[in-house]
C-alpha atoms as a PDB file:
ATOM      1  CA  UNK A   1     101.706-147.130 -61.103  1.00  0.00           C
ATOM      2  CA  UNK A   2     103.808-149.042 -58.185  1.00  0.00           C
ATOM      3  CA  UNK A   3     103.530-152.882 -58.091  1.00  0.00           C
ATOM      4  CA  UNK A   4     102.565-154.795 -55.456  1.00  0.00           C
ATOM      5  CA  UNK A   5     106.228-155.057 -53.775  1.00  0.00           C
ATOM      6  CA  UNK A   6     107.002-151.334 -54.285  1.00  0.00           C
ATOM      7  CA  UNK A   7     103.833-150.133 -52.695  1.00  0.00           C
ATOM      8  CA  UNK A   8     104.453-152.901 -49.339  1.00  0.00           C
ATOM      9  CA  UNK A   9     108.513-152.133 -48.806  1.00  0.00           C
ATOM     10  CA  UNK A  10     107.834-151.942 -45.380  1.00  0.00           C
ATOM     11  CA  UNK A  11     106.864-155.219 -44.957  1.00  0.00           C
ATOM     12  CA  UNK A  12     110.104-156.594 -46.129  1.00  0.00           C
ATOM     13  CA  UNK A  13     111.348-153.809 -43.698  1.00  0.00           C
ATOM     14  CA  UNK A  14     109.832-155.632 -41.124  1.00  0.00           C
ATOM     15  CA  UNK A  15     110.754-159.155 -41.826  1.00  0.00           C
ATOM     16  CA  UNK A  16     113.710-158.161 -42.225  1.00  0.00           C
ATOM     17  CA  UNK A  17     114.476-156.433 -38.543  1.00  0.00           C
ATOM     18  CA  UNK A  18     112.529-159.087 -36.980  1.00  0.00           C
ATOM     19  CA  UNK A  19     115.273-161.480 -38.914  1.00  0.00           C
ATOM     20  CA  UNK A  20     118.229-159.365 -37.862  1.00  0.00           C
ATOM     21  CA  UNK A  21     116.898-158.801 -34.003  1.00  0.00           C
ATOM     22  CA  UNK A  22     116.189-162.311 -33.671  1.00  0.00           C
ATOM     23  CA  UNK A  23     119.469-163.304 -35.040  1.00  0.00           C
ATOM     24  CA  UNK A  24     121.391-160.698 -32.803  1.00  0.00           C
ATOM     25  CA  UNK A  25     119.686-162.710 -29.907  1.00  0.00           C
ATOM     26  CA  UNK A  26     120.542-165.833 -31.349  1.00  0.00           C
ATOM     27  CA  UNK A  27     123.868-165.084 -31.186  1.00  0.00           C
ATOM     28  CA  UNK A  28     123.756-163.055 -27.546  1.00  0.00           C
ATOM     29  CA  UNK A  29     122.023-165.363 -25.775  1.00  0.00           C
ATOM     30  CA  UNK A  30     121.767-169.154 -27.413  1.00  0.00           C
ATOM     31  CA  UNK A  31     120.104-171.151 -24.738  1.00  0.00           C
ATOM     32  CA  UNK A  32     117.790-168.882 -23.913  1.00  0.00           C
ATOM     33  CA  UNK A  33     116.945-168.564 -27.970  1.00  0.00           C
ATOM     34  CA  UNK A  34     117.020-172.192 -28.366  1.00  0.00           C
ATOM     35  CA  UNK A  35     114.285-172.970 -25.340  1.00  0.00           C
ATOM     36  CA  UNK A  36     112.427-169.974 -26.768  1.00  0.00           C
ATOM     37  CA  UNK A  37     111.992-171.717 -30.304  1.00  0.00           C
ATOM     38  CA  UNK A  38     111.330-175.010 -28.662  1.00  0.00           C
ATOM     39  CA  UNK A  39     108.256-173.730 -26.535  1.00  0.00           C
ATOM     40  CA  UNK A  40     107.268-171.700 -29.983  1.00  0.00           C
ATOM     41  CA  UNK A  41     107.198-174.574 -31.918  1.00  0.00           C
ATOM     42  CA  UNK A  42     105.321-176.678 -29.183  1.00  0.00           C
ATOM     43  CA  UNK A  43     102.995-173.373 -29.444  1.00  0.00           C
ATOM     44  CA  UNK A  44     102.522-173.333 -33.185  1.00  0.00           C
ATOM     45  CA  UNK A  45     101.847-177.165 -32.833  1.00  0.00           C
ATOM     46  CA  UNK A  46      99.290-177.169 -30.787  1.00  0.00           C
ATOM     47  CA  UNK A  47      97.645-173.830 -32.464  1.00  0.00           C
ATOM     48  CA  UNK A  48      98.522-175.464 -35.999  1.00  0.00           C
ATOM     49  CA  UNK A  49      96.871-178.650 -34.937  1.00  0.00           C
ATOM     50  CA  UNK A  50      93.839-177.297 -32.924  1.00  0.00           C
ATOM     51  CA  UNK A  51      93.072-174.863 -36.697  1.00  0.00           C
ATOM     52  CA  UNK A  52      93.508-178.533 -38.799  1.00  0.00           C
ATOM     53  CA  UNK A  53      91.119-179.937 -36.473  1.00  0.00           C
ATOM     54  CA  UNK A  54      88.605-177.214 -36.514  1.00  0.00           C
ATOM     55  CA  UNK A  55      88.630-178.218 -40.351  1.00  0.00           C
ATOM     56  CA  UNK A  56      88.845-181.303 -40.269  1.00  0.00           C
ATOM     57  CA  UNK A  57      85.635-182.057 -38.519  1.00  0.00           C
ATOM     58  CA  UNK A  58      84.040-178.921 -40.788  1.00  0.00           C
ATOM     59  CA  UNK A  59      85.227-180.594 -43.962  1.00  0.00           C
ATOM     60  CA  UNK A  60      83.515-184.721 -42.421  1.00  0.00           C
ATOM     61  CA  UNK A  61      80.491-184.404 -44.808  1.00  0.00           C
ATOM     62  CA  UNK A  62      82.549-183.002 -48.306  1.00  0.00           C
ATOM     63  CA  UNK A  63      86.195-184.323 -47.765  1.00  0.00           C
ATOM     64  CA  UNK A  64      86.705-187.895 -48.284  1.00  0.00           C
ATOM     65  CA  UNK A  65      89.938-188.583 -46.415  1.00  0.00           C
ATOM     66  CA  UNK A  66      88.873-185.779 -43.589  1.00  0.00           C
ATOM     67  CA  UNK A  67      89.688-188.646 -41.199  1.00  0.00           C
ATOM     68  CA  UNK A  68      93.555-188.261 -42.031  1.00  0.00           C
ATOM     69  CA  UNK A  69      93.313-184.682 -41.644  1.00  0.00           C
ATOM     70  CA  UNK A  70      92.071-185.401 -38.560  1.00  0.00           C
ATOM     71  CA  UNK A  71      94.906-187.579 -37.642  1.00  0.00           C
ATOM     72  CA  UNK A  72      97.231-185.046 -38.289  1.00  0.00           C
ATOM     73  CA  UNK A  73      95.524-182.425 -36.603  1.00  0.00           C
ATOM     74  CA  UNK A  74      95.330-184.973 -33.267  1.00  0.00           C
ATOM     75  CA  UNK A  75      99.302-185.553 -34.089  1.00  0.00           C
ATOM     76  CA  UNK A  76     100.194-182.256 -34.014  1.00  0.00           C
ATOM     77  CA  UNK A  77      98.183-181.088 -30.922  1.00  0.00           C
ATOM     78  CA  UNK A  78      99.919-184.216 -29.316  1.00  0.00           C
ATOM     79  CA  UNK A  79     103.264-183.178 -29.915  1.00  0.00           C
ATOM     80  CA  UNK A  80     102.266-179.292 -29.292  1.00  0.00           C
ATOM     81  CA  UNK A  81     101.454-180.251 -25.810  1.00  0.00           C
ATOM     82  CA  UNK A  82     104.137-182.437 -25.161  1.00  0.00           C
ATOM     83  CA  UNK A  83     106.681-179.837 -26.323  1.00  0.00           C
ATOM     84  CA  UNK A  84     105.300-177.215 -24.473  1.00  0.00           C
ATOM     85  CA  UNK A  85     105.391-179.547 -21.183  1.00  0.00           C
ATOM     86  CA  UNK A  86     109.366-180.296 -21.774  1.00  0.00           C
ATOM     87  CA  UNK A  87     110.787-178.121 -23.854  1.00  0.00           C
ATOM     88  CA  UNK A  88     114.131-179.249 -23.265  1.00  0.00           C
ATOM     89  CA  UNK A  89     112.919-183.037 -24.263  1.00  0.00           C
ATOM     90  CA  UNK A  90     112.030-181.649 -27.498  1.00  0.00           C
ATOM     91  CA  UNK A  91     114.974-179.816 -28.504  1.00  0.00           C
ATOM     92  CA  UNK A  92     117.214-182.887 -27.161  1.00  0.00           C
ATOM     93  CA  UNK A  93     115.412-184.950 -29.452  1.00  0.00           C
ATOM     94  CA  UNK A  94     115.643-182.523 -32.197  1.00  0.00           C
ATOM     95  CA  UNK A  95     119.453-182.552 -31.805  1.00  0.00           C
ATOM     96  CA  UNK A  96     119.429-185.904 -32.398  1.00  0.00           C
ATOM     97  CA  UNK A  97     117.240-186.367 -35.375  1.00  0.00           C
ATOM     98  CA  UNK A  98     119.601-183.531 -36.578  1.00  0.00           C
ATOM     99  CA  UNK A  99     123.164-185.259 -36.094  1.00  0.00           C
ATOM    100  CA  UNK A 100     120.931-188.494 -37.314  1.00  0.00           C
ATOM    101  CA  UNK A 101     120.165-186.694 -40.547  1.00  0.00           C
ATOM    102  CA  UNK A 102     123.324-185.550 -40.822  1.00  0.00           C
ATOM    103  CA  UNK A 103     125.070-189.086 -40.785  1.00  0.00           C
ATOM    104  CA  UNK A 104     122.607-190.574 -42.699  1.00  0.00           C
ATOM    105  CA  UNK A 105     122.792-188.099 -45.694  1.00  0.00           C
ATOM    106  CA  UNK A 106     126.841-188.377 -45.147  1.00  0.00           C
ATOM    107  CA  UNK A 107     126.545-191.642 -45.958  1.00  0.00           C
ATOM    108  CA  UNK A 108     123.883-191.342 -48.877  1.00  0.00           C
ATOM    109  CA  UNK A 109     126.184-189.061 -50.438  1.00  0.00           C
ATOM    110  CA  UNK A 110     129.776-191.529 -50.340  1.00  0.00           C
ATOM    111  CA  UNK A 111     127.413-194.360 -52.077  1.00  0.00           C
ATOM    112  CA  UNK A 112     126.272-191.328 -54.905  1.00  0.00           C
ATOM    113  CA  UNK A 113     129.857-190.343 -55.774  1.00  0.00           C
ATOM    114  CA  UNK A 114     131.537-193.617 -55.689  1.00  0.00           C
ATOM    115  CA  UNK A 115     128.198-194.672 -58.094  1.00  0.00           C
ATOM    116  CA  UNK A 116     128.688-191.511 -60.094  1.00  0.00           C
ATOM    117  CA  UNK A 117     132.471-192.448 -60.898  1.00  0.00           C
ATOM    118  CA  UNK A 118     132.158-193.381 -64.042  1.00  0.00           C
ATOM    119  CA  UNK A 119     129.625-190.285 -65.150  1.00  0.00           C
ATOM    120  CA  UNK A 120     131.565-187.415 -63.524  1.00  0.00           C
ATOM    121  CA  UNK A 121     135.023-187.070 -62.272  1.00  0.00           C
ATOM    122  CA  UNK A 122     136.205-184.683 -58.625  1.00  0.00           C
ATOM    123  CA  UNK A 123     133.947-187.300 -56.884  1.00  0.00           C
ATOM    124  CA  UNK A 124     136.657-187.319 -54.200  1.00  0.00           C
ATOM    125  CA  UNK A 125     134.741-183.697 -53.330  1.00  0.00           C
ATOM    126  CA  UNK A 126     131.508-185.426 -53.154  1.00  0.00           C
ATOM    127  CA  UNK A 127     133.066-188.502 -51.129  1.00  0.00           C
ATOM    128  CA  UNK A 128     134.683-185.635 -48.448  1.00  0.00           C
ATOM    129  CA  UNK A 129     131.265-183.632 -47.884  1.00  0.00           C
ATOM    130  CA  UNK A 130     129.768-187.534 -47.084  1.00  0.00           C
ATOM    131  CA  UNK A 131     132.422-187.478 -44.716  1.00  0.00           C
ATOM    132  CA  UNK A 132     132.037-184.135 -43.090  1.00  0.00           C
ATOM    133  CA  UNK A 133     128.361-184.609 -42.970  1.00  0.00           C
ATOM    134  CA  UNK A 134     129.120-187.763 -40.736  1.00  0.00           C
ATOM    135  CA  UNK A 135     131.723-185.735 -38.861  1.00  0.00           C
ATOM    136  CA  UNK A 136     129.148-183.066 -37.992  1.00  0.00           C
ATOM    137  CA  UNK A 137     126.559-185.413 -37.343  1.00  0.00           C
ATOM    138  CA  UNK A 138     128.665-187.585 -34.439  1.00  0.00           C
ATOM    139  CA  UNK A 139     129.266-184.363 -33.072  1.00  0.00           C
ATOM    140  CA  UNK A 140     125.891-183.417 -32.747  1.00  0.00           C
ATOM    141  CA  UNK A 141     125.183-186.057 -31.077  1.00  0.00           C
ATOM    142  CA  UNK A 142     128.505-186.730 -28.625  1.00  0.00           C
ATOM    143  CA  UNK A 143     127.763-183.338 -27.054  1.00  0.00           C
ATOM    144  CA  UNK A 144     123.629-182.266 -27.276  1.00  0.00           C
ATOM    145  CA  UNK A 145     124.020-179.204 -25.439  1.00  0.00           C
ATOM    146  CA  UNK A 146     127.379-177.699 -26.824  1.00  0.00           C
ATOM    147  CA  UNK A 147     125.032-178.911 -30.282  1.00  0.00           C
ATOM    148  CA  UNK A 148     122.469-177.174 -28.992  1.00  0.00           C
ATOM    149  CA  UNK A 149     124.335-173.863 -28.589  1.00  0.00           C
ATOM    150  CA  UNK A 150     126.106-174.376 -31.988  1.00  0.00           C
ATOM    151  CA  UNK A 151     123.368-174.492 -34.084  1.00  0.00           C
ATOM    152  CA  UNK A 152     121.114-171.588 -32.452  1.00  0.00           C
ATOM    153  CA  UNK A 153     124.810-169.455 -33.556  1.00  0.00           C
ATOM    154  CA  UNK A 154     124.487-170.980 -37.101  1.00  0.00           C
ATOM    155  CA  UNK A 155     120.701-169.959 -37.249  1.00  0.00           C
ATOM    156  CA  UNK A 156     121.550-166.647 -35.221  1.00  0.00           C
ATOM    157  CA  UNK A 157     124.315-165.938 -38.049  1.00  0.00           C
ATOM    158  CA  UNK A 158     121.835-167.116 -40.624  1.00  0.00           C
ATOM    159  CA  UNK A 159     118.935-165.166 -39.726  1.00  0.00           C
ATOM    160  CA  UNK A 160     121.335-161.763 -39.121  1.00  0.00           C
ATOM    161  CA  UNK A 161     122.510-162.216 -43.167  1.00  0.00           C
ATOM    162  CA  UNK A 162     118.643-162.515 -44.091  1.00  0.00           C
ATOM    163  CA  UNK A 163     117.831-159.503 -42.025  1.00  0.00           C
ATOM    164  CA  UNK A 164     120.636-157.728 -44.057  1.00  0.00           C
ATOM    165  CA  UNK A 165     119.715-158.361 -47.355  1.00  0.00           C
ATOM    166  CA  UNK A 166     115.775-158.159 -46.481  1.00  0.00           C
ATOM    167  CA  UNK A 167     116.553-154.485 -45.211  1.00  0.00           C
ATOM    168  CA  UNK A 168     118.419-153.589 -47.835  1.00  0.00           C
ATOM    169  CA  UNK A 169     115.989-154.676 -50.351  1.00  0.00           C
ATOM    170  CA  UNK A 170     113.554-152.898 -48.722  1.00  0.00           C
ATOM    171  CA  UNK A 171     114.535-149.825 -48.898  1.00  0.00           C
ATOM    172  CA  UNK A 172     115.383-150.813 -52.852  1.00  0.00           C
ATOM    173  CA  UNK A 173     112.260-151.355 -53.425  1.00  0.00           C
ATOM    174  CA  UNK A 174     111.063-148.027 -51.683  1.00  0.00           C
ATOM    175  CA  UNK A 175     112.852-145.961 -54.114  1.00  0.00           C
ATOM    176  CA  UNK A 176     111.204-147.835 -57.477  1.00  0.00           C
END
């Protein structure tokens, strides 16, 4: 008898060219894949938060905190729409909480090591990844577009690998 995975390859087939086409385009074409995600997460938004809604007000007379679901739902529609109106607002922005991220985990990760000096020792490693993280993250920010660009290639690269190994795996699990 197959299990579950051997009998449903094909759908790791599937992610898995999805994964690699997608990447390929990352790559290929970066603005145009960047703006693309934007306006698909401003569409998922809205359809994400329209859905929580929908069961939010269904779940007013069992749920006892169906008002914050609601909330959220509202949130999300909210930002749906407003991504959907500027997309390039929203991926600006997400550039910056990015390189913000970035700087502030940089940092988080100097105060670990030099507080982990007296349990460990190669915190010097630790203290240089704080330091790169800050690097990447005023770069980020001192150029959004050229950001913009860069990461869509690291996601591109990312999602080409995936593609690889999900393929492959598929047709592993084909043959069990």
């Amino acid at each position: 008898m197959r299990n579950f995975y051997s009998a449903y390859w094909w759908i790791f087939l599937l992610r898995g060219v999805f994964a690699l086409v997608l990447g390929v385009l990352a790559i290929v074409w970066p603005g145009v894949t960047f703006t693309t995600l934007i306006v698909f997460l401003g569409a998922y938004l809205f359809i994400a938060g329209t859905f929580a809604m929908v069961g939010a007000i269904a779940a007013r007379k069992t749920a006892e905190n169906w008002g914050m679901f609601l909330l959220s739902a509202l949130v999300g529609i909210i930002l749906g729409i407003l991504t959907l109106y500027n997309p390039f607002a929203t991926g600006a922005a997400l550039i910056f909480l990015v390189g913000f991220w970035a700087m502030l985990a940089g940092i988080f990760e100097i105060i670990i090591a030099i507080r982990l000096r007296a349990l460990i020792t190669g915190e010097g490693w630790y203290i240089a990844g704080g330091v790169l993280s800050i690097l990447f993250g005023i770069l980020l920010l001192s150029n959004p577009e050229t950001a913009a660009i860069t990461l869509t290639w690291l996601f591109g690269f990312y999602a080409v690998i995936s593609g690889v190994m999900l393929i492959s795996l598929s047709f592993r699990l084909r043959r069990k």
